[in-house]
C-alpha atoms as a PDB file:
ATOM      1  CA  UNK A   1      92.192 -68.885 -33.835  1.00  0.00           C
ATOM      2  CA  UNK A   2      95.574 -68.318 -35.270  1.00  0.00           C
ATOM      3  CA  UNK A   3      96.007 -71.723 -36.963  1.00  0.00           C
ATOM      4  CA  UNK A   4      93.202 -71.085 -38.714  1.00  0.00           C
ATOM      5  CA  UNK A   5      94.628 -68.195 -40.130  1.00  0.00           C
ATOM      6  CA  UNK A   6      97.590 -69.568 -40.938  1.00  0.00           C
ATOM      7  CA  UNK A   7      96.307 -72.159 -42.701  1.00  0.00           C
ATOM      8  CA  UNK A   8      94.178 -69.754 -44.304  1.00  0.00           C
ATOM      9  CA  UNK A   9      97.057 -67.755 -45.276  1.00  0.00           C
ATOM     10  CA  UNK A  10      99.376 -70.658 -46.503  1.00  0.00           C
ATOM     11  CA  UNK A  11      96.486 -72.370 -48.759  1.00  0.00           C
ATOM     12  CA  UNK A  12      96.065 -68.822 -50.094  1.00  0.00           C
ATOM     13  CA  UNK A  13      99.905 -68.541 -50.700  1.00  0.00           C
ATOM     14  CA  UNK A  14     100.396 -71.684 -52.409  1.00  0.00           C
ATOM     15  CA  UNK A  15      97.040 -71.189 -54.583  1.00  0.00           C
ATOM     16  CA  UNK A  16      98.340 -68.288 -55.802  1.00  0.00           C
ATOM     17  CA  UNK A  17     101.603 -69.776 -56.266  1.00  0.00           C
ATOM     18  CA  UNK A  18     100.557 -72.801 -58.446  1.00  0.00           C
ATOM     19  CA  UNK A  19      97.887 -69.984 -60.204  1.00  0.00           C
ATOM     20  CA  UNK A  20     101.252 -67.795 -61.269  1.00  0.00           C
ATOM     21  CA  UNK A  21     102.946 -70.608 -62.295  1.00  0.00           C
ATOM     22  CA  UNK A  22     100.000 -72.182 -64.350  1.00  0.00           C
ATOM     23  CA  UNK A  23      99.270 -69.012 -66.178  1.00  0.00           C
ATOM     24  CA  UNK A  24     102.896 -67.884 -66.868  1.00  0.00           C
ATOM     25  CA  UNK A  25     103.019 -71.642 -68.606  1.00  0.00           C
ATOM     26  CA  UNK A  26     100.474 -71.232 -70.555  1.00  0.00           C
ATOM     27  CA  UNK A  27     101.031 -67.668 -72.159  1.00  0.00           C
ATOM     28  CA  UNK A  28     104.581 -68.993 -72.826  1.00  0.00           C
ATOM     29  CA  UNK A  29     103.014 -71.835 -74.387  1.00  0.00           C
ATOM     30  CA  UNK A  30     100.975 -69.401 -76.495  1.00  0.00           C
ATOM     31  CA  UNK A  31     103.119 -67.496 -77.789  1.00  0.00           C
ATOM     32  CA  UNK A  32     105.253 -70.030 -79.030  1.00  0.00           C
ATOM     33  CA  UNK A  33     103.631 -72.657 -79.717  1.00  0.00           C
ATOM     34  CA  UNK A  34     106.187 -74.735 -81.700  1.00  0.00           C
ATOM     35  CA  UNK A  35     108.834 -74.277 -78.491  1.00  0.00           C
ATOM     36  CA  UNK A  36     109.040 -76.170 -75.285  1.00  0.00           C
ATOM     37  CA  UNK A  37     107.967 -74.932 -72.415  1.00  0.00           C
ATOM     38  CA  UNK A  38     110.173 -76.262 -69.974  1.00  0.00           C
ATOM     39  CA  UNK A  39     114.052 -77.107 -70.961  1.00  0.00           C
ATOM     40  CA  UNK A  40     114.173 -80.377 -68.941  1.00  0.00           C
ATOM     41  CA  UNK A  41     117.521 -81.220 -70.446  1.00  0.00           C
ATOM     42  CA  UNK A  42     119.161 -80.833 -66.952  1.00  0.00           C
ATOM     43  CA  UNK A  43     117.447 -83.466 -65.749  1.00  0.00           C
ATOM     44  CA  UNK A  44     118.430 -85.693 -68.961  1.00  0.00           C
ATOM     45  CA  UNK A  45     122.023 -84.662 -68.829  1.00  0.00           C
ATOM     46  CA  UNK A  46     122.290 -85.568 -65.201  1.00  0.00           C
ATOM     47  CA  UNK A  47     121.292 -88.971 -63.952  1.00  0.00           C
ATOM     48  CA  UNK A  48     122.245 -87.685 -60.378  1.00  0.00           C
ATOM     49  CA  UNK A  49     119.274 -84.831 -60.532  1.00  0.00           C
ATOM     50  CA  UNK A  50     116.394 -87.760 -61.967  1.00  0.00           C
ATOM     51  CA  UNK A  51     115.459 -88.980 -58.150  1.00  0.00           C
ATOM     52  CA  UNK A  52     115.229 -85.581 -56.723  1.00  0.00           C
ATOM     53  CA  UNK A  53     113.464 -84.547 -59.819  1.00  0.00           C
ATOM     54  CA  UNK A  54     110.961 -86.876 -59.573  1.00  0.00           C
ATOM     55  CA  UNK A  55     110.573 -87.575 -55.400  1.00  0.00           C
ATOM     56  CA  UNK A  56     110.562 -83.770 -54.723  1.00  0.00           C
ATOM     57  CA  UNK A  57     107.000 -82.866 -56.039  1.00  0.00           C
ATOM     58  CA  UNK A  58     105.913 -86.179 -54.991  1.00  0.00           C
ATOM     59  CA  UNK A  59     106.723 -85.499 -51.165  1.00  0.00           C
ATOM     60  CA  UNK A  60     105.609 -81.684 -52.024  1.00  0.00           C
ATOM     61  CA  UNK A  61     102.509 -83.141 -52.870  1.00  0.00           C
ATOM     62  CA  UNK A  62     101.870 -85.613 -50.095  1.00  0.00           C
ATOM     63  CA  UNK A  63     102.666 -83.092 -47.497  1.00  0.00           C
ATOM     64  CA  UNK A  64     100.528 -80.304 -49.049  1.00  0.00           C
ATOM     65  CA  UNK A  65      97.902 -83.108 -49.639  1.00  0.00           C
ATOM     66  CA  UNK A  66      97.901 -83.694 -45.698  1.00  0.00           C
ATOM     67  CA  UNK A  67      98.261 -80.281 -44.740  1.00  0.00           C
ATOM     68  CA  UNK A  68      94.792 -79.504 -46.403  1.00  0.00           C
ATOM     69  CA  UNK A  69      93.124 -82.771 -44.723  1.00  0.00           C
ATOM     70  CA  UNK A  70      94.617 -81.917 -41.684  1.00  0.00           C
ATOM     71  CA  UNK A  71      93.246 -77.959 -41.881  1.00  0.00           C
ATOM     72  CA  UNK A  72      89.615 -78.724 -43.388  1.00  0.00           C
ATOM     73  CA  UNK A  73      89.109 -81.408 -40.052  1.00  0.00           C
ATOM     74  CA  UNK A  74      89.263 -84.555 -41.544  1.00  0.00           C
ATOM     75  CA  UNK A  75      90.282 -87.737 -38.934  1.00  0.00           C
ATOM     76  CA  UNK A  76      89.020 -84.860 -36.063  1.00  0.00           C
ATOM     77  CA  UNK A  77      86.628 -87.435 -33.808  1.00  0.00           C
ATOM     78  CA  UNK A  78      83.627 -86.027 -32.517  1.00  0.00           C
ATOM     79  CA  UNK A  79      81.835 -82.490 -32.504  1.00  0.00           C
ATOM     80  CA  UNK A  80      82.415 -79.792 -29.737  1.00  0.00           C
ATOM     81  CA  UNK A  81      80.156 -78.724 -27.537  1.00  0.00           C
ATOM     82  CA  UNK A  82      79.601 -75.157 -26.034  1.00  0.00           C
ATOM     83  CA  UNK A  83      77.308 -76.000 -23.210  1.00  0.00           C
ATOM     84  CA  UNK A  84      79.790 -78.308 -21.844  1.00  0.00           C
ATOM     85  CA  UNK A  85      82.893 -75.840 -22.467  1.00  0.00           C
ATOM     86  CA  UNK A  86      80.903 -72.893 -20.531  1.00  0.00           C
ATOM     87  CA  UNK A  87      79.955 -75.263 -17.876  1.00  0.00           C
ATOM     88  CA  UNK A  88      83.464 -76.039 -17.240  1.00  0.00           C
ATOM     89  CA  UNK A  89      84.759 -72.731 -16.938  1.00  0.00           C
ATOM     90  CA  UNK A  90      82.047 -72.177 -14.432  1.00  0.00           C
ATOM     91  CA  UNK A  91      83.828 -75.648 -12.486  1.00  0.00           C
ATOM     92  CA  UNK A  92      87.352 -73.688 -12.532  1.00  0.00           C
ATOM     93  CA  UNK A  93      85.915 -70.472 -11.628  1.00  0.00           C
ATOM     94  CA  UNK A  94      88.740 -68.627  -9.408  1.00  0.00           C
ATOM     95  CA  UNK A  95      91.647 -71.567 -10.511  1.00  0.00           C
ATOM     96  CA  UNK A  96      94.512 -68.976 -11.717  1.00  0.00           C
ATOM     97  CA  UNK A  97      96.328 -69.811 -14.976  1.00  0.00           C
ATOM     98  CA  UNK A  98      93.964 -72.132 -17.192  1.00  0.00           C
ATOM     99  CA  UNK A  99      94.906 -71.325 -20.885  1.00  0.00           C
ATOM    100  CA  UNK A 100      91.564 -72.912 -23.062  1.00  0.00           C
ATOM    101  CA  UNK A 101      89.184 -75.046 -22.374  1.00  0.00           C
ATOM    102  CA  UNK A 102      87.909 -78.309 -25.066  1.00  0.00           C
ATOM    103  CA  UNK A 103      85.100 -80.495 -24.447  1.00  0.00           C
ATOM    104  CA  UNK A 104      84.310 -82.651 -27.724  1.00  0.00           C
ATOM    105  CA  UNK A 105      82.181 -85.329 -27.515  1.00  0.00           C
ATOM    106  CA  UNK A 106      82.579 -88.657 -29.704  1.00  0.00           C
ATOM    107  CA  UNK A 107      79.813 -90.271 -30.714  1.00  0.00           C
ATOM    108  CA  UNK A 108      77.706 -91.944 -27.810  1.00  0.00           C
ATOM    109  CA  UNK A 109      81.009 -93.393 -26.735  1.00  0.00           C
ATOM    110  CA  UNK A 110      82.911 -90.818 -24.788  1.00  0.00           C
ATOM    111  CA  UNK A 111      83.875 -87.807 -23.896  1.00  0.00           C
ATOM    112  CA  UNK A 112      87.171 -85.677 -24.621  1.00  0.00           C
ATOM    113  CA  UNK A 113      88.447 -82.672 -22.316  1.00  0.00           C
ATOM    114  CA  UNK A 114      91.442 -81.222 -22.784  1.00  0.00           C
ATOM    115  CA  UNK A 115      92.975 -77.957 -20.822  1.00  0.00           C
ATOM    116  CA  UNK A 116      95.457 -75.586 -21.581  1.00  0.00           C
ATOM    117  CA  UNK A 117      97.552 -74.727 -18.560  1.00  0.00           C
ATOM    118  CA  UNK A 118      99.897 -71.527 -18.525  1.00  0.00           C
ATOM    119  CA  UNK A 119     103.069 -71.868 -16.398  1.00  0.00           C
ATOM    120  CA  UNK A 120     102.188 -69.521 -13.369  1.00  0.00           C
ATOM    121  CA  UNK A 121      98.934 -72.765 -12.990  1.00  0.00           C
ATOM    122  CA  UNK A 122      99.059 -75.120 -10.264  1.00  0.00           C
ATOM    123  CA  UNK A 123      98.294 -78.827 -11.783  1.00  0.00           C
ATOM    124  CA  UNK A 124      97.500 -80.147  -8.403  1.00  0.00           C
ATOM    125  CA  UNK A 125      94.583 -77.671  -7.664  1.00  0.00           C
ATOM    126  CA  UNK A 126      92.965 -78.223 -11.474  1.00  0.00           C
ATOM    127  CA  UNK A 127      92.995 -82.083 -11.023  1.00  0.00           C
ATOM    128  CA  UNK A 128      91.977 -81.633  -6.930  1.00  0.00           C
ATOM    129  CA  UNK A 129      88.501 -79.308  -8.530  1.00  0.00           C
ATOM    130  CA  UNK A 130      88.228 -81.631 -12.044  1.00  0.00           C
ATOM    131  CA  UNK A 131      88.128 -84.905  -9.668  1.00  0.00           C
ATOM    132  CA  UNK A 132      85.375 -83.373  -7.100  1.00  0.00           C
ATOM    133  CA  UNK A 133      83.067 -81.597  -9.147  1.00  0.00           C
ATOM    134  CA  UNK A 134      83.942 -80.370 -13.037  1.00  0.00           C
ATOM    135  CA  UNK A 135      84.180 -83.681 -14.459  1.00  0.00           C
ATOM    136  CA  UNK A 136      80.361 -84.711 -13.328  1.00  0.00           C
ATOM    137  CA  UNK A 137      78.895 -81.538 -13.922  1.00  0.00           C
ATOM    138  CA  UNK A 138      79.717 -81.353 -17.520  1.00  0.00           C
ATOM    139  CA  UNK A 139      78.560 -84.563 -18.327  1.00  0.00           C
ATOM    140  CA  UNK A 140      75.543 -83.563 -16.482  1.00  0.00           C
ATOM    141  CA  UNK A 141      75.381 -80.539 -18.959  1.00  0.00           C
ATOM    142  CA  UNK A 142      76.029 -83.134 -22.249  1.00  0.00           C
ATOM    143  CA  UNK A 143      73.104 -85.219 -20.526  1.00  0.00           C
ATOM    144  CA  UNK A 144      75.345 -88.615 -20.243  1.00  0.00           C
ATOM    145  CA  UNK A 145      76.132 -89.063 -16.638  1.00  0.00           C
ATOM    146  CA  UNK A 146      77.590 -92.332 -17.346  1.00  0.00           C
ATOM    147  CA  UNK A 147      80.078 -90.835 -20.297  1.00  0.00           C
ATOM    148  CA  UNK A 148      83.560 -92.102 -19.873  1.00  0.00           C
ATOM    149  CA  UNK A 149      85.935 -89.275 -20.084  1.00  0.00           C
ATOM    150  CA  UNK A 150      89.285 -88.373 -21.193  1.00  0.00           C
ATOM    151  CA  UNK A 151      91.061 -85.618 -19.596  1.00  0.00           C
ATOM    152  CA  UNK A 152      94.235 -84.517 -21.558  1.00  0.00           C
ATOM    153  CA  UNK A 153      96.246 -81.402 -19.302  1.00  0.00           C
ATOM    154  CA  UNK A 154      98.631 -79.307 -21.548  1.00  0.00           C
ATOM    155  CA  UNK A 155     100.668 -76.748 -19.357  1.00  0.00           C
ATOM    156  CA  UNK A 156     102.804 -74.517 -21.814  1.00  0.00           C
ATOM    157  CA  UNK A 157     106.110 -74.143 -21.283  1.00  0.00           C
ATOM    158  CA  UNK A 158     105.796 -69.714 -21.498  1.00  0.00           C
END
């Protein structure tokens, strides 16, 4: 939940950023209208300044372009599903130190789960319950029995 927030809170901070900046141009440009806006004589003066002039906001740009792909979901594969999350958690009922818990399915093709370990877990016991039982009882749950599935284990480091 908190990277949606902060992505929330840094679109929010940069719309409002480029909004200031927009509207301080154009009531400067109002009220005088005969004057530049900007003095971009620094940049004419200096032939050293031209390149980062011109490939700052470009890389500015790309990276705030992909940051907002990246936050709406786009190039995310496949759709999550609940049933097969809560089903899951019922599989490593009593396994100490299991973070989160992600089924997503993708497409008819296959099946992603991915679990977030805290330190204090012991790998060796999630793996030992996902290889006897959790695996095949969530794709029982998704209705695919035959569903080849990815397991991804993250253990954080604290």
């Amino acid at each position: 939940m908190r990277s949606h927030i902060g992505n929330r809170v840094g679109i929010l901070l940069v719309g409002v950023a480029l909004l200031a900046g927009g509207i301080t141009m154009l009531l400067a440009a109002r009220d005088r209208p005969g004057d530049e806006v900007l003095d971009l004589s620094f940049f004419t003066d200096n032939a050293w300044a031209r390149p980062i002039g011109i490939l700052l906001p470009v890389v500015i740009g790309l990276v705030a372009t992909r940051w907002l792909l990246i936050a709406s979901g786009w190039g995310r594969c496949g759709s999550r599903t609940g049933s097969g999350i809560a089903m899951l958690g019922v599989a490593l009922k009593g396994v100490q130190g299991i973070g989160k818990l992600y089924v997503r399915l993708v497409g008819e093709r296959r099946m992603r789960i991915r679990i977030d370990l805290l330190p204090d877990a012991d790998p060796a016991e999630v793996i030992g319950r996902l290889n006897r039982e959790a695996v095949s009882r969530v794709r029982g749950v998704v209705g695919r029995g035959d569903l080849p599935t990815l397991v991804r284990l993250h253990i954080r480091r604290r």
